[in-house]
N, C-alpha and C. Protein backbone atom coordinates (compact mmCIF):
# COMPACT_ATOMS: atom_id res chain seq x y z
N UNK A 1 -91.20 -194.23 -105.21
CA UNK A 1 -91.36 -194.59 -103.82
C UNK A 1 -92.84 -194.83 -103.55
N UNK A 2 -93.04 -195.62 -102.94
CA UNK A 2 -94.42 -196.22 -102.63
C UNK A 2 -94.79 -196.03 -101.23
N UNK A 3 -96.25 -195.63 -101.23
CA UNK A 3 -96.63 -195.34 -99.28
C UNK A 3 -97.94 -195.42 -99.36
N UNK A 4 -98.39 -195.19 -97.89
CA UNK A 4 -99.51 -195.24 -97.87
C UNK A 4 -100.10 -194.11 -97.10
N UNK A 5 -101.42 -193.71 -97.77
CA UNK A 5 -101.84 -192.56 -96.66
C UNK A 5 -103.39 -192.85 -96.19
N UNK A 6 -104.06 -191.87 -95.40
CA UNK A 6 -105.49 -191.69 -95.24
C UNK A 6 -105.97 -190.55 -95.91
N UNK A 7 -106.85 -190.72 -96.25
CA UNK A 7 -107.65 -189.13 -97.52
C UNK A 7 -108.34 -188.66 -96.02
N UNK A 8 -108.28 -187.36 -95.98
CA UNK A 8 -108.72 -186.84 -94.89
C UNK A 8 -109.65 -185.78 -95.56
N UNK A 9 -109.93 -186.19 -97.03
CA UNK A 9 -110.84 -185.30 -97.46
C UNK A 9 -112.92 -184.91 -96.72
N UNK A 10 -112.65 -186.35 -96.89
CA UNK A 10 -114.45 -186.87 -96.34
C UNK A 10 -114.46 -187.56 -95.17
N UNK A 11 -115.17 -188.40 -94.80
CA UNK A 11 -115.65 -188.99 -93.72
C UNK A 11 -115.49 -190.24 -93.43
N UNK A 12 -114.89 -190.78 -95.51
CA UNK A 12 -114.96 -192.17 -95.41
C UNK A 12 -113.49 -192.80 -94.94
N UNK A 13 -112.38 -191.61 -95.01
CA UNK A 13 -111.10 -192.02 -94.72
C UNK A 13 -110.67 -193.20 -95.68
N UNK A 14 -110.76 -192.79 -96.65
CA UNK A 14 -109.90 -193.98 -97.59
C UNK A 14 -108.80 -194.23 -97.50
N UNK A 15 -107.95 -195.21 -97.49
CA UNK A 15 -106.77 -195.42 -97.18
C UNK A 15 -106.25 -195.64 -98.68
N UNK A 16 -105.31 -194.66 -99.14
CA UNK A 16 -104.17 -194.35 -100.85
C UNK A 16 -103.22 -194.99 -100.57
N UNK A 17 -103.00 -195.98 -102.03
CA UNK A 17 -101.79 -196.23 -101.75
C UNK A 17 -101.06 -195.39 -103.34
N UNK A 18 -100.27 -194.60 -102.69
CA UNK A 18 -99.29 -193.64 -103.39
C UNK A 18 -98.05 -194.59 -103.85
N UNK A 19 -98.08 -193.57 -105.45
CA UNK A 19 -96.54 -193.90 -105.87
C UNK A 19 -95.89 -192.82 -106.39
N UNK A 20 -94.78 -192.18 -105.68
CA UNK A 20 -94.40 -190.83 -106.02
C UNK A 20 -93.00 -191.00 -106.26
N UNK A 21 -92.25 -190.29 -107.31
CA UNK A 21 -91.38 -190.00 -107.87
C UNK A 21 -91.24 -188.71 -107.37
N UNK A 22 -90.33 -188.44 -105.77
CA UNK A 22 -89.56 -187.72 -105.06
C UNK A 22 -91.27 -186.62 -105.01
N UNK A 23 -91.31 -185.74 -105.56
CA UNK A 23 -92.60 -184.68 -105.52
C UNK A 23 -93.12 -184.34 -106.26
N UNK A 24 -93.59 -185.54 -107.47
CA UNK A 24 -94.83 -185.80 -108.43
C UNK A 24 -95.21 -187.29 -108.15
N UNK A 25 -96.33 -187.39 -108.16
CA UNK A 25 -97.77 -188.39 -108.25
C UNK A 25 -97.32 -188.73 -109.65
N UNK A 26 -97.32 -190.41 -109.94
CA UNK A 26 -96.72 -191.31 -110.73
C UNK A 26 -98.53 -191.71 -110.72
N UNK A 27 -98.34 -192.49 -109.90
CA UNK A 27 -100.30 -193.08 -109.98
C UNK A 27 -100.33 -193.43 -108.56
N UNK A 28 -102.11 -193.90 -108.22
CA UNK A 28 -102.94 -193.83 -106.95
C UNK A 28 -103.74 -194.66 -107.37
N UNK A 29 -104.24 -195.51 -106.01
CA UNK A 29 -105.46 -196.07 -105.52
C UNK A 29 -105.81 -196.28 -104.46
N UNK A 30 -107.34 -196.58 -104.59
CA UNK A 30 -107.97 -196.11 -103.30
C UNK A 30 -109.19 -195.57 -102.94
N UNK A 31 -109.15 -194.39 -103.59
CA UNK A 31 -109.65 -193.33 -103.40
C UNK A 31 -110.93 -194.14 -103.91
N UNK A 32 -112.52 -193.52 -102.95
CA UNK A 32 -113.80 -193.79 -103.64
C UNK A 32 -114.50 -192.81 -104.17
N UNK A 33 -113.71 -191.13 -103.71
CA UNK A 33 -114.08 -190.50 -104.39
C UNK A 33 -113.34 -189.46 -105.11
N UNK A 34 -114.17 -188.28 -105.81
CA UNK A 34 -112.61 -187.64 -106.92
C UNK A 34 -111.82 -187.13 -105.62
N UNK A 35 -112.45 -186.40 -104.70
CA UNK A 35 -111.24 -185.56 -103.70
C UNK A 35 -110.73 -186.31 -103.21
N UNK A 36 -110.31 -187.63 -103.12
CA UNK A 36 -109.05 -188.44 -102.98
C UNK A 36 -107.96 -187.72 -104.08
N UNK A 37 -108.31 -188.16 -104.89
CA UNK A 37 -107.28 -187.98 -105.95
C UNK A 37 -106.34 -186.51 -105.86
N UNK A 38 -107.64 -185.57 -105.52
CA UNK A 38 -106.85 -183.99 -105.64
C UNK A 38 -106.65 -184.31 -103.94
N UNK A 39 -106.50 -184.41 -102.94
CA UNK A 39 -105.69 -184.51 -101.97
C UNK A 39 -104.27 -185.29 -102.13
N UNK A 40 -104.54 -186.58 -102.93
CA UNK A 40 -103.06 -187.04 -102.83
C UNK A 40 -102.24 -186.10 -103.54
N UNK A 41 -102.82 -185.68 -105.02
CA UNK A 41 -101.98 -185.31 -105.69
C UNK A 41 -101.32 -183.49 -105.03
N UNK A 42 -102.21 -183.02 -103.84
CA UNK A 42 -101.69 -181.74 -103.67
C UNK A 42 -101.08 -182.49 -102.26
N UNK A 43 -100.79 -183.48 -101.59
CA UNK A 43 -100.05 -183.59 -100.43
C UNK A 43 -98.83 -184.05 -100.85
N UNK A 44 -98.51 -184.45 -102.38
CA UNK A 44 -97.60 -185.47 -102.81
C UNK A 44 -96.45 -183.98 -103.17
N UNK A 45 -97.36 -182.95 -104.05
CA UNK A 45 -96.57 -182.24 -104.75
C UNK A 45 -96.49 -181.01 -103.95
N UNK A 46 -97.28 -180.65 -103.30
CA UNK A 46 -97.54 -179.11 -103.03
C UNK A 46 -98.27 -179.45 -101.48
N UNK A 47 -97.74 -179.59 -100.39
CA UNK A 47 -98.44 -179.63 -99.30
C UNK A 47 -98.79 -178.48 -98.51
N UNK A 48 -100.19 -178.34 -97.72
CA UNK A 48 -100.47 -177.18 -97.02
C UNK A 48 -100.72 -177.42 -96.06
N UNK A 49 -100.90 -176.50 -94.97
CA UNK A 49 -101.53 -176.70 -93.94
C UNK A 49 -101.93 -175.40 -93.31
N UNK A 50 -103.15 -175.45 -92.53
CA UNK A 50 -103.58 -174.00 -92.03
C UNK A 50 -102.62 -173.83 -90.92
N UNK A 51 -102.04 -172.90 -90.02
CA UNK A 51 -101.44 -172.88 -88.88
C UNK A 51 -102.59 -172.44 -87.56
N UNK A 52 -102.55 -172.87 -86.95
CA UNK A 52 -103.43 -172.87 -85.69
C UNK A 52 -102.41 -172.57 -84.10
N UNK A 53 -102.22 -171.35 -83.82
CA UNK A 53 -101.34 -171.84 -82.46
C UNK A 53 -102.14 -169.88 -81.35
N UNK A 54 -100.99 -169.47 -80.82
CA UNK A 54 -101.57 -168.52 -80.38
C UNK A 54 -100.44 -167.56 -79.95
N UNK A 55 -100.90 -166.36 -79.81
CA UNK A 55 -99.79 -165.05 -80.13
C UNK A 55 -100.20 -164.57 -78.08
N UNK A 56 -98.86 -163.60 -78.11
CA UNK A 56 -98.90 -162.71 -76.58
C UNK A 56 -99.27 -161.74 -76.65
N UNK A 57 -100.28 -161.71 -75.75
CA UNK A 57 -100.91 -160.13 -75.63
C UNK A 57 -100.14 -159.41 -74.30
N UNK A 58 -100.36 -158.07 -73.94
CA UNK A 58 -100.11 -157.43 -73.18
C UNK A 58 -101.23 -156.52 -72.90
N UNK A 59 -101.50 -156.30 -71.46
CA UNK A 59 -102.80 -155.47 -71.04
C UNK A 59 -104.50 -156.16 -71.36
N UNK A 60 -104.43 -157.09 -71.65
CA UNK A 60 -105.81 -158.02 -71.82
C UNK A 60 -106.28 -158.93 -70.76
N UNK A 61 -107.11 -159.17 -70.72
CA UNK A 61 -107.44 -160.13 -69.47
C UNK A 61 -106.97 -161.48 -69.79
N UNK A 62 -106.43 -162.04 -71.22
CA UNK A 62 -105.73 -163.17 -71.06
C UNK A 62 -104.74 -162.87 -71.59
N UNK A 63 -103.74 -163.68 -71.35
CA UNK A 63 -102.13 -163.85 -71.66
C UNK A 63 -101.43 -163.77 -73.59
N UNK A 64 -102.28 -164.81 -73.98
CA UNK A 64 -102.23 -165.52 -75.44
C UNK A 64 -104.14 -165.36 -75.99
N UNK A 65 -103.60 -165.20 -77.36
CA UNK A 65 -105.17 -165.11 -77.97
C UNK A 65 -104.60 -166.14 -78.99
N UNK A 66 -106.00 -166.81 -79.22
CA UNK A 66 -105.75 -167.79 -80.24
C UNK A 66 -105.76 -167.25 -81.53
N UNK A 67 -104.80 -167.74 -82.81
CA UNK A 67 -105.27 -167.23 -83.85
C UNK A 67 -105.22 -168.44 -84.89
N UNK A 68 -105.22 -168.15 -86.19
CA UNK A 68 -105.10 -169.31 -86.94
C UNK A 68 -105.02 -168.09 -88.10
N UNK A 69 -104.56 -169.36 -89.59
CA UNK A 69 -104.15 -168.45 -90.45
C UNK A 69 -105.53 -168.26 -91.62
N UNK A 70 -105.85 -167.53 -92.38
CA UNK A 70 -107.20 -167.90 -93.07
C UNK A 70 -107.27 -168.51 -94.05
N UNK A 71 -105.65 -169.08 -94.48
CA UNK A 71 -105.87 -169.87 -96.15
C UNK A 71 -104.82 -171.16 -95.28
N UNK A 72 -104.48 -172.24 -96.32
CA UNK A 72 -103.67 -172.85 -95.64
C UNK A 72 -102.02 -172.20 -96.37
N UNK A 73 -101.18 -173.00 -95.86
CA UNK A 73 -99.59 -172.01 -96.07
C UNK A 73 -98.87 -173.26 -96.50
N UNK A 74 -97.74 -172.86 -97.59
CA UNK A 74 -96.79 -174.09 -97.48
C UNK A 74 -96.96 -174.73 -96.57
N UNK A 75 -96.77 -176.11 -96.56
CA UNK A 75 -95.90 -176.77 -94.80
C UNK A 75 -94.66 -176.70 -94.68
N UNK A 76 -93.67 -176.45 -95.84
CA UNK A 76 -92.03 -176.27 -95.50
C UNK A 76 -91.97 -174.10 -95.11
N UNK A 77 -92.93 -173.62 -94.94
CA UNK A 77 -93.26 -172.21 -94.17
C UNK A 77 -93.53 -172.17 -92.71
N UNK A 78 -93.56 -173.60 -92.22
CA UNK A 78 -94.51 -173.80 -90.70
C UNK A 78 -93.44 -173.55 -89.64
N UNK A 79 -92.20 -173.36 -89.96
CA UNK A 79 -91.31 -173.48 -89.16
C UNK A 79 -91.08 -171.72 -88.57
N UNK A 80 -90.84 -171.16 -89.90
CA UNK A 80 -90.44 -169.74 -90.36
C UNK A 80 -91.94 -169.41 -89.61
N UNK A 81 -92.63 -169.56 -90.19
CA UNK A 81 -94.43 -168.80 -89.56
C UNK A 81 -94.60 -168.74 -88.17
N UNK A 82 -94.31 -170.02 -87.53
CA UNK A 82 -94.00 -170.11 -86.17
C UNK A 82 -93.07 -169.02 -85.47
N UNK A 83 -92.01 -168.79 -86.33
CA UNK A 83 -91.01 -167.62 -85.53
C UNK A 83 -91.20 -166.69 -85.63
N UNK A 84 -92.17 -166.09 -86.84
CA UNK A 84 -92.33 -164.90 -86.94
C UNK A 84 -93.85 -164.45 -85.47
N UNK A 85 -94.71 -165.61 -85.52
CA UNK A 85 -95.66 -165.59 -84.94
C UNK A 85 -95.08 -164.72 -83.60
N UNK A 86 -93.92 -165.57 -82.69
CA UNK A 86 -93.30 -165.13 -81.63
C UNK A 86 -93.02 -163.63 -81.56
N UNK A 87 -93.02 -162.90 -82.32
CA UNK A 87 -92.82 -161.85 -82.17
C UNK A 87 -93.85 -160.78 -82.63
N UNK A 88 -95.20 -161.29 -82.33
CA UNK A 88 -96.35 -160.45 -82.35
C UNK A 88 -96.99 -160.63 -80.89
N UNK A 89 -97.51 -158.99 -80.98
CA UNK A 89 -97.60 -159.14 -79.12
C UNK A 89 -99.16 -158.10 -79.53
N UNK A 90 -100.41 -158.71 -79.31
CA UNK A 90 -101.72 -157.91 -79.12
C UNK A 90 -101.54 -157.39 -77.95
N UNK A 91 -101.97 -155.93 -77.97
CA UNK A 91 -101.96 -155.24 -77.17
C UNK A 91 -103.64 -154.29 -77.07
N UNK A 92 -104.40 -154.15 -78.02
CA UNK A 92 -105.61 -153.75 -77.60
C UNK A 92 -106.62 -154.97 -78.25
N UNK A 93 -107.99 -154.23 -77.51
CA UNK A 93 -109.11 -155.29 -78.27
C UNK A 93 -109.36 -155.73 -79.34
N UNK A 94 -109.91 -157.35 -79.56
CA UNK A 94 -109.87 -157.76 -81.10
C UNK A 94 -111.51 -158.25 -80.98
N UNK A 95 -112.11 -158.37 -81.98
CA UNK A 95 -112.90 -159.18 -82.17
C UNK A 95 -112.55 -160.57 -82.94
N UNK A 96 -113.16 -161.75 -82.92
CA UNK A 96 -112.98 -162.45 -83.27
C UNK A 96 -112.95 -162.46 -85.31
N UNK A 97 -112.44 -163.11 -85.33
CA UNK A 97 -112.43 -163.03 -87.07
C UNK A 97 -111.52 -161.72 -87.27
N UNK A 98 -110.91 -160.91 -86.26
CA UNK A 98 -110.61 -160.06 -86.98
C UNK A 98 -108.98 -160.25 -87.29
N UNK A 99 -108.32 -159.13 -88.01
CA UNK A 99 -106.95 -159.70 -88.78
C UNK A 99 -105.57 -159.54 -87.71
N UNK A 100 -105.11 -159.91 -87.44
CA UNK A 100 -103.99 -159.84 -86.42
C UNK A 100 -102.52 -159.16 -87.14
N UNK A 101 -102.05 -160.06 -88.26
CA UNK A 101 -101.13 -159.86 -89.37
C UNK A 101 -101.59 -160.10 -90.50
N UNK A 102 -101.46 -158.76 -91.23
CA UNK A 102 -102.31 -158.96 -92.62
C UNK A 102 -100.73 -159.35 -93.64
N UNK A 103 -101.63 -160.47 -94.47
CA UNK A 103 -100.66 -161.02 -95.69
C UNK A 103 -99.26 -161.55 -94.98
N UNK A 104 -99.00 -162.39 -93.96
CA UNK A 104 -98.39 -162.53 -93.40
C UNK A 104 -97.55 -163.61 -93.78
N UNK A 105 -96.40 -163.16 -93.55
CA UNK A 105 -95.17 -163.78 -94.36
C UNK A 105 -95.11 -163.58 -95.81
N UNK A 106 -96.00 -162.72 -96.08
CA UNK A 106 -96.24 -162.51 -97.47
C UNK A 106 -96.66 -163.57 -98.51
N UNK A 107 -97.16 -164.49 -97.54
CA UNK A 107 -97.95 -166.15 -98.44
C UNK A 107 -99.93 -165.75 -98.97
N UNK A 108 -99.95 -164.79 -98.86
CA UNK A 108 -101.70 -164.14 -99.33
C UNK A 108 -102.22 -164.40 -98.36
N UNK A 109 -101.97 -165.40 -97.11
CA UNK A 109 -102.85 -165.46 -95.75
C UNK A 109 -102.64 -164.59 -95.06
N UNK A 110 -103.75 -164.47 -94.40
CA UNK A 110 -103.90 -163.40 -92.90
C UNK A 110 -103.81 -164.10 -91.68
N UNK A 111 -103.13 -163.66 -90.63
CA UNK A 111 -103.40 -164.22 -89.73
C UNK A 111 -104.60 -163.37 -88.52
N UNK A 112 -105.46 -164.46 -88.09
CA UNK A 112 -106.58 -163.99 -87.92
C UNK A 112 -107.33 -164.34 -86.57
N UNK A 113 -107.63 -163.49 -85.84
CA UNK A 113 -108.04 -164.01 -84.35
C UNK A 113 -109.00 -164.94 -84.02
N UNK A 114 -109.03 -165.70 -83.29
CA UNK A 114 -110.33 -167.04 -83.18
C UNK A 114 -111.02 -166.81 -82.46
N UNK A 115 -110.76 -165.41 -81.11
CA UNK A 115 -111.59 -165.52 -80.04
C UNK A 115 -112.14 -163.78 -80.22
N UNK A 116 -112.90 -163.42 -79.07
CA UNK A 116 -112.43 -162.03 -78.94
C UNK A 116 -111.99 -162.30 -77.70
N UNK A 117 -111.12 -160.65 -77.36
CA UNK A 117 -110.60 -160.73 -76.35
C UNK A 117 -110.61 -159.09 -75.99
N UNK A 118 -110.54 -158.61 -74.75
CA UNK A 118 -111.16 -157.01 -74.37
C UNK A 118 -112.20 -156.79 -74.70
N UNK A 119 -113.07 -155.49 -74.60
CA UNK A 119 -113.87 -155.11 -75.22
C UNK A 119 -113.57 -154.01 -76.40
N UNK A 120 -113.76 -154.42 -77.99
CA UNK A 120 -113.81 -154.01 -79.06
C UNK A 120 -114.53 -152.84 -78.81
């Protein structure tokens, strides 16, 4: 199967044109530099993505704290990660960077606060 993507590695946005056999990289072009190549070949076979959204607190001066995850995660996990997210509720002070759910979902990422929120 043949497609086309953007390398979102650098700045230059190369536009790949992919040829993949269901979820292996057959061959590529495009790319002007090597991290083209290791982006197609890990979006073709093995895709990630960091999760970025935000959890419910209770007793804080805001509602939701932002978090994000610290490695990126499967993308066929984004669904499951999302539901589990729903059912974490901060309830005292965080500093920023600090861990919200450690090893979460059991994928080696943490999920990890972006802001602070209370006083730590």
């Amino acid at each position: 199967m043949k497609r086309s993507m953007t390398c979102i590695e650098c700045p230059k946005g190369c536009r790949l044109e992919i040829d993949a056999d269901g979820a292996r990289l057959i061959s590529m072009s495009g790319h002007e530099c090597s991290r083209g190549s290791l982006y197609a070949r890990r979006e073709i076979e093995a895709p990630v993505r960091t999760l970025t959204t935000s959890v419910l607190t209770r007793g804080l001066e805001l509602k939701m704290l932002p978090v994000r995850t610290s490695k990126p995660i499967p993308k066929e996990k984004i669904f499951e990660a999302m539901a589990a997210v729903k059912s974490i509720t901060v309830t005292t002070p965080v500093k920023a960077g600090a861990v919200v759910a450690t090893d979460f979902l059991g994928l080696g990422a943490d999920l990890i606060a972006c802001r602070s929120l209370g006083k730590p």
